[in-house]
Each structure stands twice: as C-alpha cells, then as structure tokens.
Protein backbone atom coordinates (compact mmCIF):
# COMPACT_ATOMS: atom_id res chain seq x y z
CA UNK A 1 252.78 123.88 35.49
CA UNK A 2 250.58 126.08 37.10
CA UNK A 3 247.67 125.27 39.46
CA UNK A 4 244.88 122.54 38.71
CA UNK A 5 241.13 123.27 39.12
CA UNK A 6 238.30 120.81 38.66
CA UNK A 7 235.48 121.01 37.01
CA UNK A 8 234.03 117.58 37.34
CA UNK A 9 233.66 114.54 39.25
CA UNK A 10 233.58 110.93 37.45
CA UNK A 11 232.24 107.81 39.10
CA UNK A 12 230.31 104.72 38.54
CA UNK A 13 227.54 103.99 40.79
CA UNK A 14 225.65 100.04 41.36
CA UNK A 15 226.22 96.78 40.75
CA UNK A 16 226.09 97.37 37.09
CA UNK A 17 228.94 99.93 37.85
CA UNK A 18 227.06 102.88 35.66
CA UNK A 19 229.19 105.71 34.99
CA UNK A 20 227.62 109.43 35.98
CA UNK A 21 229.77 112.82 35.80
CA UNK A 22 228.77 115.66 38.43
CA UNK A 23 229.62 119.26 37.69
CA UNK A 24 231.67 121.05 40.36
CA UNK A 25 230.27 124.68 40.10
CA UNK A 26 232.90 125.33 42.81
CA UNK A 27 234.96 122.48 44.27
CA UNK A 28 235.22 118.96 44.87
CA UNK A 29 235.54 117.25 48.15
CA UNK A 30 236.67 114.01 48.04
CA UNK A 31 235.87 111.34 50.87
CA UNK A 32 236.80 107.80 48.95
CA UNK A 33 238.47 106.37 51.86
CA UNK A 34 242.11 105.99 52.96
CA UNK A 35 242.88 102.99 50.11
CA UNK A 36 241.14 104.81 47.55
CA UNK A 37 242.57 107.84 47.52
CA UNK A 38 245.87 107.44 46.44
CA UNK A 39 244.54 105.62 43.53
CA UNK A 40 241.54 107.52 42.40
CA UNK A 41 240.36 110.91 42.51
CA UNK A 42 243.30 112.69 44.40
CA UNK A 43 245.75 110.23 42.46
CA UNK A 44 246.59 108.31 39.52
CA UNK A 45 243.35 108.55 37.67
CA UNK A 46 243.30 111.54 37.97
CA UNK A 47 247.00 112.65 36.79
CA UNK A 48 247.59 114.38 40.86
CA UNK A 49 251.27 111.24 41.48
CA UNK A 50 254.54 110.51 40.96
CA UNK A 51 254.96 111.07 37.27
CA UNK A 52 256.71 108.42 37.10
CA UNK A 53 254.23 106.02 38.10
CA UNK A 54 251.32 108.30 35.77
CA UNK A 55 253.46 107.04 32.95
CA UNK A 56 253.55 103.74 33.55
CA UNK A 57 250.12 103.98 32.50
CA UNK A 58 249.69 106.37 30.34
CA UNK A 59 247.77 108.98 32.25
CA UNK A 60 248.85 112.94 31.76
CA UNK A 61 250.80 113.89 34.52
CA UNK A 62 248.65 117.41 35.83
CA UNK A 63 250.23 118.17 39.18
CA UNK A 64 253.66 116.50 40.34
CA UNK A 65 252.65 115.43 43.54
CA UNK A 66 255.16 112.67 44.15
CA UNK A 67 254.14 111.87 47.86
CA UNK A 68 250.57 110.57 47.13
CA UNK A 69 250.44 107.40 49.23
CA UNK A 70 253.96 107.58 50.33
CA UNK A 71 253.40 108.17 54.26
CA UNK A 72 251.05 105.30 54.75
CA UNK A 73 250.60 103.91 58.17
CA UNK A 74 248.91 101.39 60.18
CA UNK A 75 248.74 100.01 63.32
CA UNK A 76 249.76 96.43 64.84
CA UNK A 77 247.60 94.01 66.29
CA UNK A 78 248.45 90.92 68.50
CA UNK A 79 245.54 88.98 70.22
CA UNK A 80 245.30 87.26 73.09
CA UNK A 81 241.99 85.44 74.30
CA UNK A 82 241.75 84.28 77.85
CA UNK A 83 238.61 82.31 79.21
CA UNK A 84 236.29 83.11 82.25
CA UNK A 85 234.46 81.56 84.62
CA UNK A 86 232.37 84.27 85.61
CA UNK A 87 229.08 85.36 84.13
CA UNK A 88 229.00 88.87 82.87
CA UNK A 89 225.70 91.62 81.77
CA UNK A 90 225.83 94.56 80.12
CA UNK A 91 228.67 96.25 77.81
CA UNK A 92 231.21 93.39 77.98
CA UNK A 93 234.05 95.75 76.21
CA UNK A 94 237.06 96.71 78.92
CA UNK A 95 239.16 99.45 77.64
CA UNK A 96 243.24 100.17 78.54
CA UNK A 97 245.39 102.67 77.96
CA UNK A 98 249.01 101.98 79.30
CA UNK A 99 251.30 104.44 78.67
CA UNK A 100 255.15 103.25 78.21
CA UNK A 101 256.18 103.29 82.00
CA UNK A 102 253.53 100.56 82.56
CA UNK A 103 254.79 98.79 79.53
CA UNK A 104 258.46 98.85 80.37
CA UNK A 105 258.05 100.06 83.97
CA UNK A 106 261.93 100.30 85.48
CA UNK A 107 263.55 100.03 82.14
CA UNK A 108 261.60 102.24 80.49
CA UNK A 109 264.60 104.90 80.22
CA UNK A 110 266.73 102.65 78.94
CA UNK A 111 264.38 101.71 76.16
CA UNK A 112 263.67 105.45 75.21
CA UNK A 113 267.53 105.75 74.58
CA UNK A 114 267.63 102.69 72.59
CA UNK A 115 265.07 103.91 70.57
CA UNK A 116 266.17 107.39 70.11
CA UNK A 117 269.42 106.32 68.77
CA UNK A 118 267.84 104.16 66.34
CA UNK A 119 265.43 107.12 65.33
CA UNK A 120 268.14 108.03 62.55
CA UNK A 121 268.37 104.58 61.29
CA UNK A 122 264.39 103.95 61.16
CA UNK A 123 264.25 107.12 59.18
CA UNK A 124 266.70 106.22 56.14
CA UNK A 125 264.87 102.53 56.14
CA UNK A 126 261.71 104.23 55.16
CA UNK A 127 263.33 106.60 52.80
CA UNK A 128 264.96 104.07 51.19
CA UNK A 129 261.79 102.18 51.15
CA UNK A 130 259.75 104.73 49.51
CA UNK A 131 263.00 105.37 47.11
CA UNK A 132 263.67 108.56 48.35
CA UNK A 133 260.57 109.87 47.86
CA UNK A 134 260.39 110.43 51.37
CA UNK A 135 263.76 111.95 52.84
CA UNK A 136 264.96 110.73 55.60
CA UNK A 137 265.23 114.32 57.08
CA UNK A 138 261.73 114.99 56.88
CA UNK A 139 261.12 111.53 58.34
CA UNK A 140 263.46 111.94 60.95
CA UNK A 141 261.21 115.23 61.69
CA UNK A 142 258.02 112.95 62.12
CA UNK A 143 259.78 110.71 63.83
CA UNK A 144 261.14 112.67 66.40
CA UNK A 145 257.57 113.98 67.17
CA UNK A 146 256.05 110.39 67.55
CA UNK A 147 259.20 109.70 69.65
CA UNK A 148 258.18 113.58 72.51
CA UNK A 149 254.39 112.04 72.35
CA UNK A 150 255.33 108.27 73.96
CA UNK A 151 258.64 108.95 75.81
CA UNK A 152 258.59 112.77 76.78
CA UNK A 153 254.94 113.80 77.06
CA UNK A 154 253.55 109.92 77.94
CA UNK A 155 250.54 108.76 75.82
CA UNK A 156 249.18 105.49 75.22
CA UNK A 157 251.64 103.55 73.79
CA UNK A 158 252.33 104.03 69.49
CA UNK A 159 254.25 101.57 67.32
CA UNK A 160 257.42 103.13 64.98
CA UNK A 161 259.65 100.40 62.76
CA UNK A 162 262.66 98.67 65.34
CA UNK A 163 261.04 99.15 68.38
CA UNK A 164 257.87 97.56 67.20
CA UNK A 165 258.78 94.23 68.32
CA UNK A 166 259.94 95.64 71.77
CA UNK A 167 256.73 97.43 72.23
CA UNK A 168 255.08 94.46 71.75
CA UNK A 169 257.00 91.83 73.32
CA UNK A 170 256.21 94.43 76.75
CA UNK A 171 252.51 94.62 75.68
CA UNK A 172 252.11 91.35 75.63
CA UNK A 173 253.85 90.47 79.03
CA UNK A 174 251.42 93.28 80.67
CA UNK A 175 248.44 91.80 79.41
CA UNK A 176 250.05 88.01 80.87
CA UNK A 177 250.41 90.06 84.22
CA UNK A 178 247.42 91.45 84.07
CA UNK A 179 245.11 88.19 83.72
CA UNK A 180 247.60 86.46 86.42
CA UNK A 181 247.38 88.88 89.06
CA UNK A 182 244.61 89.55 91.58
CA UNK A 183 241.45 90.20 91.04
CA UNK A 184 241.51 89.62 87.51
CA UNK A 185 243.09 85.99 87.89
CA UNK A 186 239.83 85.05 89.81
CA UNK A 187 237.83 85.92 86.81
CA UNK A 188 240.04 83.83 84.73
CA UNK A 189 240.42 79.91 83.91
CA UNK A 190 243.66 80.32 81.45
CA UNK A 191 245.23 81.81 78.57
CA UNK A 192 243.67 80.11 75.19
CA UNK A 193 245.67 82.26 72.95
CA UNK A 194 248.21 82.20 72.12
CA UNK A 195 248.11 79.68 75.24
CA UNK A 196 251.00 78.62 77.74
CA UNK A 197 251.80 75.49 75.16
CA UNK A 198 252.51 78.06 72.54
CA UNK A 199 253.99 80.73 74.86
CA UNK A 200 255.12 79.66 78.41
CA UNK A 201 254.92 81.86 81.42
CA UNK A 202 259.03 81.78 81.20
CA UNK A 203 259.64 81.93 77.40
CA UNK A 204 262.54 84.04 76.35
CA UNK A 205 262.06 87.14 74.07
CA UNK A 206 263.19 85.19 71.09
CA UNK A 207 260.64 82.95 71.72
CA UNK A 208 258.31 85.82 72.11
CA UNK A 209 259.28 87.15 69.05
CA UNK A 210 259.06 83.90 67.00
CA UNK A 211 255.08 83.97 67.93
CA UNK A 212 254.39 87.95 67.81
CA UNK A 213 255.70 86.86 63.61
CA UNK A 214 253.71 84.34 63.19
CA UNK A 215 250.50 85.91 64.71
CA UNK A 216 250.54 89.79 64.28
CA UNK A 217 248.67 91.23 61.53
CA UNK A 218 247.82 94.94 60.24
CA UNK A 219 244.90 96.74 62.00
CA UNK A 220 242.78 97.82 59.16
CA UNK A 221 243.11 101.75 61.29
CA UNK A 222 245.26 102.68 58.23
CA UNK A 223 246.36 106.58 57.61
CA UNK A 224 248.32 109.27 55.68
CA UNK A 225 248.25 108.23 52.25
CA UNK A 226 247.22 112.06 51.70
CA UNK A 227 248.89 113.92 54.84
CA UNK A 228 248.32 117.30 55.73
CA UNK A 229 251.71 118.13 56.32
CA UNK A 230 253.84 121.17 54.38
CA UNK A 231 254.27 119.77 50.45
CA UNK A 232 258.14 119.93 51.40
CA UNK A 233 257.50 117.17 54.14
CA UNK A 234 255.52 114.72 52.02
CA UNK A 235 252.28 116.65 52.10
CA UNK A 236 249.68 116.10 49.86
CA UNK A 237 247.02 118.34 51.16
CA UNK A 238 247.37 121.72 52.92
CA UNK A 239 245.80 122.74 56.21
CA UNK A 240 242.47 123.60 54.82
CA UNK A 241 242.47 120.31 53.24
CA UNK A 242 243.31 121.53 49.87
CA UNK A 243 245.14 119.37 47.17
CA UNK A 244 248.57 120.99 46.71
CA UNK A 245 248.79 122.41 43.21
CA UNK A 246 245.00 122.49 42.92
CA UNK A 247 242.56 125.25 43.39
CA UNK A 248 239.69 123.46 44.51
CA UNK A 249 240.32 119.85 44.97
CA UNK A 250 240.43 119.05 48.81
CA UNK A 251 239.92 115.59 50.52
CA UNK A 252 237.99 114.69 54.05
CA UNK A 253 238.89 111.54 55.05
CA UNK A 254 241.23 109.60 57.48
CA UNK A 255 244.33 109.79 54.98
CA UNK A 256 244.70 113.07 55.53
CA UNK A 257 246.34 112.25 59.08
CA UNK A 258 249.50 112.62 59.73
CA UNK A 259 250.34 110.21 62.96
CA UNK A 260 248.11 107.47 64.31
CA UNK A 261 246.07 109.51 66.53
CA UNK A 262 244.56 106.63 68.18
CA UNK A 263 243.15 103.56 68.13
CA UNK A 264 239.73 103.68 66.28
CA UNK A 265 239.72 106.89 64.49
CA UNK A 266 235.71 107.86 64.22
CA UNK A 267 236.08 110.60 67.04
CA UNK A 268 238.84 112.14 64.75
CA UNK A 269 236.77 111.60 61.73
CA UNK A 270 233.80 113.79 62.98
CA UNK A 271 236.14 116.29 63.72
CA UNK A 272 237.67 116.83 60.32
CA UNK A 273 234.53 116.07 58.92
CA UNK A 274 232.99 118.85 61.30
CA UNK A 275 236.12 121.20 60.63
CA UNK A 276 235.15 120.99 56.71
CA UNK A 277 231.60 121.72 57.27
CA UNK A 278 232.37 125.23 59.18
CA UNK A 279 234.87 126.30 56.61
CA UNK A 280 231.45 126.01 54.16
C-alpha cells in the first residue's frame, strides 16, 4: 500500500447538519479535537485505523495505522472544598505546584523504588489492554520517561496506572496539611468536602482509598489519541505533524501529545498551533 494523499475534506456544517466538500489544492490540516480525531478525519471514516476495526464497518482500509486512539490519556481529579471566613477581592484563583518530595516528603525514595519496579508491570497492563496494539516495550519506553520527569528531574507531580492511588492518597493529605497549618488555617472554618465525617483527620489509607473511588473522576485535559511519536512506538503522526502513510494529511490539535504536559493545555496549544503556522 503505498502512501495516501487527500484531495478533499467532507463535513456537515449547522443545526441542519448540511454536508459541504472543500478541495485541498495542497493539504489538509485537521484540528477536530482530541475525541474526534480518532473517529473522523484522521480515523475510521476516513479508512487511516486498525483494519480490523475499518471492517467492522465496512469502510476500505487506506493506511494501516493500527495505533489511532490507542495512547489515550487523561488526567485525575479529586476535589476538596474548604470554607472561609475571610473576605477576598480580586483574582480569587491560588495556584500549586508540588513536586513529589512535598508530596511524599521523607519517603519519597522509597516510593520512587516502588514505583519503578512496578514500571514493567504497568506497561504489560496497558498492552494487554489495548490487545497488544501497544507493546509493552514501547510502553515501558514512555513509561520510563514519565517516571526521569517526576522522580529524577522533579516536576509537578503526573499520574501513571498503580501509583495513581498513592499519588493521590499524598495529594490529598498535603492539601489537609495545608488548610490546617498556619496562616492558611486562620483563613479557614473547615473542610466541607469531602469533610472530616467522610474522611477523618486520622483515617487509614484504605479508608482514603475507599473515598478517592467513590469521588475521583477524569479531567476532561485528555491527550494522545494521535501521538507524535516514531510509527514503531504507537505514532500516528510524525514530527511535522504529518499522518504516517499520508502525503499531506497532518493534524494540529492536543492529541497529538505524547505525555500530559500539564495541567490545562492552552499554552501548549498555541505553541503547536504557532509551530504549524511557521512551517506555512
């Protein structure tokens, strides 16, 4: 099969959902979002999958891209909501970013080994999860570089399958400390969620757990449902932001990431976005 160029671009447009085709005298660049992507114009509708999923539905297979989708990400979110009895103008947003020696302060080596010898493990869960389609080599690889960017070159903390629950089990204890120590606790009238009813000052880390499943959810801050990573690591789009297997087929949006960068990605956004623009 040799390589794939475009020559139009198919969409419907309105409430009435009208149908319009543009021409590409030169090349498409898709921006559909990090949930439509997979699914539309990089993906199945457009024959660019797994071609075993293409034929599920009867769409041509026109580049074997089997990856499409296959590295999605996103990141966890627990709330807590504590009450104040102080008055407050102006920007009323207070931004953190502990790295993991605040989190786990003393023990924090003795959670990097725990994690590192699980890295092996985590990686054939996913494989298996994504039925191979994924190997657990390459995701050991990715991995091992989210691994270097928490515990070897400290950033603000980032989430990665067994250790999720640790991470946020600490979190959560060093936002408690936080609102109960000095200044901050003279700012504060209590903890309203998840509340000291639900989650005493002394619960255990079961307990802890227990809640975090009951109340975590997924942040929305989703990515790499088309990575730009080599094809042989679960790529789907190249460096310039080219489809692989397509000539002029290249997509500018947030599932191009490979790693959770951070945690709103607009800054990053702008950049690739910017990036795009230069290369005219």
């Amino acid at each position: 099969m040799g390589i794939a160029s475009n020559t139009s671009v198919w969409r419907t447009i309105g409430a009435q959902r009208n149908s319009i085709v543009t021409n590409a005298q030169e090349a498409a660049s898709t921006s559909s979002g990090r949930y439509s992507n997979p699914t539309c114009p990089v993906s199945e509708r457009s024959g660019v999958s797994n071609p075993d999923i293409l034929a599920q539905h009867s769409i041509p297979l026109v580049v074997n891209l089997t990856t499409v989708g296959e590295t999605f990400q996103d990141q966890i979110n627990t709330q807590f909501i504590y009450t104040s009895n102080a008055f407050y103008t102006g920007q009323g947003t207070y931004l953190g970013n502990p790295t993991v020696s605040d989190i786990f302060g003393s023990n924090t080596t003795n959670v990097a080994n725990d994690v590192k010898n699980n890295l092996a493990n985590y990686a054939a869960k996913v494989s298996a999860a994504s039925n191979s389609t994924m190997s657990a080599a390459n995701l050991l690889a990715l991995f091992k570089i989210q691994y270097d960017s928490v515990f070897e070159n400290p950033a603000p903390i980032a989430e990665m399958l067994g250790w999720d629950m640790q991470q946020q089990i600490g979190s959560g204890k060093f936002i408690c400390k936080i609102f109960d120590t000095a200044r901050m606790s003279e700012h504060t009238t209590g903890e309203s969620t998840p509340g000291y009813t639900t989650l005493p000052s002394d619960a255990t880390d079961a307990w802890w757990a227990s809640w975090i499943n009951s109340a975590t959810r997924v942040n929305f801050c989703l990515v790499g449902t088309a990575a730009m990573m080599p094809r042989d690591m679960g790529g789907v789009v190249d460096t310039n932001l080219m489809v692989y297997g397509t000539a002029n087929v290249r997509v500018v949006d947030g599932s191009v990431f490979q790693f959770q960068v951070c945690s709103h990605l607009m800054s990053t956004l702008y950049t690739v976005a910017r990036c795009r623009y230069c290369q005219g």
